[in-house]
C-alpha atoms as a PDB file:
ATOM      1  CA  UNK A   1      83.403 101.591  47.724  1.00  0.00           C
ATOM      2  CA  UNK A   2      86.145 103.399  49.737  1.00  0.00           C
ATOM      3  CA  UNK A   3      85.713 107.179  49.649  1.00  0.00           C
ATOM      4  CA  UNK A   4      88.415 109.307  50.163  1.00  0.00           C
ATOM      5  CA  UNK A   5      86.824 110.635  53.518  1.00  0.00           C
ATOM      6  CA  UNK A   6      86.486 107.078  54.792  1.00  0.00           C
ATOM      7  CA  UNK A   7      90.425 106.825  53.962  1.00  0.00           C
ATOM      8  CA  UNK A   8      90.986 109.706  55.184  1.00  0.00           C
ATOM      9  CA  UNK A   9      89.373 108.697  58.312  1.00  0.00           C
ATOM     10  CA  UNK A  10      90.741 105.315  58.613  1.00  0.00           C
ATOM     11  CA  UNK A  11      94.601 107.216  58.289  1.00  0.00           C
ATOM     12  CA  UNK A  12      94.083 109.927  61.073  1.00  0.00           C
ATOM     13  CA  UNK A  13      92.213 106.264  63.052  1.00  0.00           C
ATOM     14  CA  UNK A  14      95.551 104.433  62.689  1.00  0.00           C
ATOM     15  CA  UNK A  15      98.019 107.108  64.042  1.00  0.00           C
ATOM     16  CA  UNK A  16      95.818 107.811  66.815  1.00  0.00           C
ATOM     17  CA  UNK A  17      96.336 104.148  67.552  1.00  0.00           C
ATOM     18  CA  UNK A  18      99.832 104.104  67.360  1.00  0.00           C
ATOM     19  CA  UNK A  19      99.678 107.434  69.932  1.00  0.00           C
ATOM     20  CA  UNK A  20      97.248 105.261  72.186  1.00  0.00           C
ATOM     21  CA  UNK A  21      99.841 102.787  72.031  1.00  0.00           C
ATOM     22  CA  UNK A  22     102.745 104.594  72.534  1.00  0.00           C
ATOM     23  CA  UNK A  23     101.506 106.509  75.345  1.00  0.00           C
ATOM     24  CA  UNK A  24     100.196 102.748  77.647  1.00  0.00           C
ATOM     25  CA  UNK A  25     103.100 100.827  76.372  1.00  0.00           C
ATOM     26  CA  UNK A  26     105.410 103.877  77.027  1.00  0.00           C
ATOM     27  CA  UNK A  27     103.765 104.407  80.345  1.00  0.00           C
ATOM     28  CA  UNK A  28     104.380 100.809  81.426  1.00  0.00           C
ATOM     29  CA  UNK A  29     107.796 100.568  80.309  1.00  0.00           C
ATOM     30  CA  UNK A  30     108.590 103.680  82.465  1.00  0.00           C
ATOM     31  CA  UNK A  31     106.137 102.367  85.359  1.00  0.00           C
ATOM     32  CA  UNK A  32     107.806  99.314  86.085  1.00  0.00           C
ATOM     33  CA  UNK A  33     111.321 101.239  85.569  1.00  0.00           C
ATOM     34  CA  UNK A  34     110.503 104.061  87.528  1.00  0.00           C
ATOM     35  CA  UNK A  35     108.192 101.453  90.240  1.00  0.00           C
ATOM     36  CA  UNK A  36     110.849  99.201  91.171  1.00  0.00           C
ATOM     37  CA  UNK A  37     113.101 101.639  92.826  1.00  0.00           C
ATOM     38  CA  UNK A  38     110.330 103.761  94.403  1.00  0.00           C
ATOM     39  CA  UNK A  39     109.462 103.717  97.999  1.00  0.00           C
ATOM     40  CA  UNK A  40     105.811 103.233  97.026  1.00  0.00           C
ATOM     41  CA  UNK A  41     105.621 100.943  94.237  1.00  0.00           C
ATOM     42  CA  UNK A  42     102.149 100.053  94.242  1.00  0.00           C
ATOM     43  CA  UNK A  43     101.307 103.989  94.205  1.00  0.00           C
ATOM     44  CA  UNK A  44     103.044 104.158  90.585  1.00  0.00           C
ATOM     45  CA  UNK A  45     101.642 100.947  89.488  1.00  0.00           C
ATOM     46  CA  UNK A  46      97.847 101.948  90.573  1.00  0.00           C
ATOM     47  CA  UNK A  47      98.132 105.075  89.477  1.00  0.00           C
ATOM     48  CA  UNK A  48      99.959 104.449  85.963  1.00  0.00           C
ATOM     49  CA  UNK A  49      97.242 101.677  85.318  1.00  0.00           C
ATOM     50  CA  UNK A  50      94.321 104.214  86.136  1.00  0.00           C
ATOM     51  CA  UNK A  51      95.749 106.739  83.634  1.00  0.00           C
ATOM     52  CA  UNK A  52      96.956 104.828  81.379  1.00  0.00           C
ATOM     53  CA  UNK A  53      93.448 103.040  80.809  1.00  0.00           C
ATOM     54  CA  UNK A  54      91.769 106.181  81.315  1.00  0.00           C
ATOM     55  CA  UNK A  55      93.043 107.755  78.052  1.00  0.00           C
ATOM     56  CA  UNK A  56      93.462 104.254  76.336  1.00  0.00           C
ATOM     57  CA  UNK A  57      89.546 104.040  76.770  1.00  0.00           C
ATOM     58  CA  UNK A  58      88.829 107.666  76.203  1.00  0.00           C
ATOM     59  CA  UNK A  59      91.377 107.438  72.867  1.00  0.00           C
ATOM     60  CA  UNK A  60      89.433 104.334  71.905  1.00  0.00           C
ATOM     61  CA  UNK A  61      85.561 106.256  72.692  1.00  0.00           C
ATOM     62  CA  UNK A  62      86.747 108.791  70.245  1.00  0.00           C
ATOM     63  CA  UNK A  63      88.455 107.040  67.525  1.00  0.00           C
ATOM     64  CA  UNK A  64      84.753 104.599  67.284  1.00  0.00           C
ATOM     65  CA  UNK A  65      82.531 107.301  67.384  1.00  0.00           C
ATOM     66  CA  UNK A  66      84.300 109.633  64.743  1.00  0.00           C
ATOM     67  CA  UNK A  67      86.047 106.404  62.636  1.00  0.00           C
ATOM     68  CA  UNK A  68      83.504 103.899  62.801  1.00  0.00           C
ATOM     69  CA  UNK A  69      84.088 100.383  62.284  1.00  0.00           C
ATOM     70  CA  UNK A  70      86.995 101.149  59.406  1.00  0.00           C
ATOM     71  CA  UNK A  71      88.630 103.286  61.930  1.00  0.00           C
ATOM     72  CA  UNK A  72      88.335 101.530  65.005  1.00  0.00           C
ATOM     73  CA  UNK A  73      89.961  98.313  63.501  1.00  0.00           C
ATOM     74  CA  UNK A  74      92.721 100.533  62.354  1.00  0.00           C
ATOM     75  CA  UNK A  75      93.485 101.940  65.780  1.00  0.00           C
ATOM     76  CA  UNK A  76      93.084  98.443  67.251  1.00  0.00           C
ATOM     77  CA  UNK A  77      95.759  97.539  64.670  1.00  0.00           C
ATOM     78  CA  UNK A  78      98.440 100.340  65.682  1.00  0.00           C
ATOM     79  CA  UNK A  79      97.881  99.606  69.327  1.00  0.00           C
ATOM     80  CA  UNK A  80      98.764  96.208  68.588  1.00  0.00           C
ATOM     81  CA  UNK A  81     101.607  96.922  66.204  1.00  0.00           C
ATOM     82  CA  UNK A  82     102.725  99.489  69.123  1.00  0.00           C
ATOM     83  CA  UNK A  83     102.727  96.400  71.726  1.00  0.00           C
ATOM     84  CA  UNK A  84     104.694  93.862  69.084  1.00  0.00           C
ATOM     85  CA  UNK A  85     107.330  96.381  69.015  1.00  0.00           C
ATOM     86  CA  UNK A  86     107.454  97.143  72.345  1.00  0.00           C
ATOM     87  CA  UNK A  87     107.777  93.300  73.405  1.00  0.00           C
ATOM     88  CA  UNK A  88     110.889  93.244  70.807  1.00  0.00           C
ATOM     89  CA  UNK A  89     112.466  96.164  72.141  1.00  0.00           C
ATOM     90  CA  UNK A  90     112.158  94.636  75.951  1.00  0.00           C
ATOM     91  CA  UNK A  91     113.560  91.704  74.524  1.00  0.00           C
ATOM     92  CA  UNK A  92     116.515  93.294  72.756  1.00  0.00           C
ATOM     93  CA  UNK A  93     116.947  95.038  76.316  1.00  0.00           C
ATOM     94  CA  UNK A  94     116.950  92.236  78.254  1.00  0.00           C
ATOM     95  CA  UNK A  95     119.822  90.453  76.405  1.00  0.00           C
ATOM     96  CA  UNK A  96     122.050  93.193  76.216  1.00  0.00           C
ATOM     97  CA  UNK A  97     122.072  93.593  79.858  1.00  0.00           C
ATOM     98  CA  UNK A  98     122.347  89.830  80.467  1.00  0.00           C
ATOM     99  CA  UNK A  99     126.531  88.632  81.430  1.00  0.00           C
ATOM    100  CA  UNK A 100     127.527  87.452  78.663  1.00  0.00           C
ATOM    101  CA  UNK A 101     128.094  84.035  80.103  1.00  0.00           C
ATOM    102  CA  UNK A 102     124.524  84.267  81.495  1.00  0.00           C
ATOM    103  CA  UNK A 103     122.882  82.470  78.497  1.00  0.00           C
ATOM    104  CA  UNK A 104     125.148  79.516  78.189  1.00  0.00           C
ATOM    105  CA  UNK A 105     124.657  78.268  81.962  1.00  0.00           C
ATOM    106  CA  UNK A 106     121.201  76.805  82.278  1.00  0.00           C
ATOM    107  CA  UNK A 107     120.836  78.318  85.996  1.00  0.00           C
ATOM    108  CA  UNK A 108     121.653  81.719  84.653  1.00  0.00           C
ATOM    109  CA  UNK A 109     124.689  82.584  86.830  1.00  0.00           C
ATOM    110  CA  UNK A 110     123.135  80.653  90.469  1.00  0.00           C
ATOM    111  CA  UNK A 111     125.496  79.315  92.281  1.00  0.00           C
ATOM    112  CA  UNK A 112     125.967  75.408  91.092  1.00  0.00           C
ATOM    113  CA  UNK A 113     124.515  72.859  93.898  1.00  0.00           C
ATOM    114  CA  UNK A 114     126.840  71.229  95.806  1.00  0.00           C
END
């Protein structure tokens, strides 16, 4: 029977999810942004994966020992919905900043062979 604690639970599980997933998709979006014009790329991609599994795990600790198995599949759940709409958004990205003749030419804009 679902009591109004374990929904409660469960709800307060699920945003913390989404937050878990905002902040290590959000973090790798601006990693690899902020990483390929650095002078020291691999320092922002080290450290930005050592954070941002750091709190993903501690996020994660929390959200099983306080929401049990209700709650933890619930956070799993907005992480995931967090990385679906993440992968749509790079997508959307990566379009509009493609020429526009860019998608009809099967090199993508390479020179043609002579």
């Amino acid at each position: 029977m679902i009591t109004t604690g374990l929904l409660i639970r469960t709800m307060f599980s699920l945003l913390a999810g989404i937050a878990l997933g905002i902040f290590f998709f959000g973090g790798l979006w601006t990693t690899v942004r902020h990483g390929m014009t650095s002078d020291r790329p691999a320092l922002w991609f080290l450290g930005s994966f050592v954070l941002r599994l750091a709190v993903l795990l501690a996020g994660l600790y929390l959200v099983m020992r306080y929401g049990r198995a209700a709650g933890s599949l619930a956070a799993l759940g907005g992480i995931i919905a967090v990385r679906v709409l993440t992968i749509r958004m790079a997508r959307r990205t990566s379009r509009s900043s493609r020429p526009e003749n860019a998608a009809e030419s099967p090199t993508h804009g390479a020179e043609p062979r002579s």
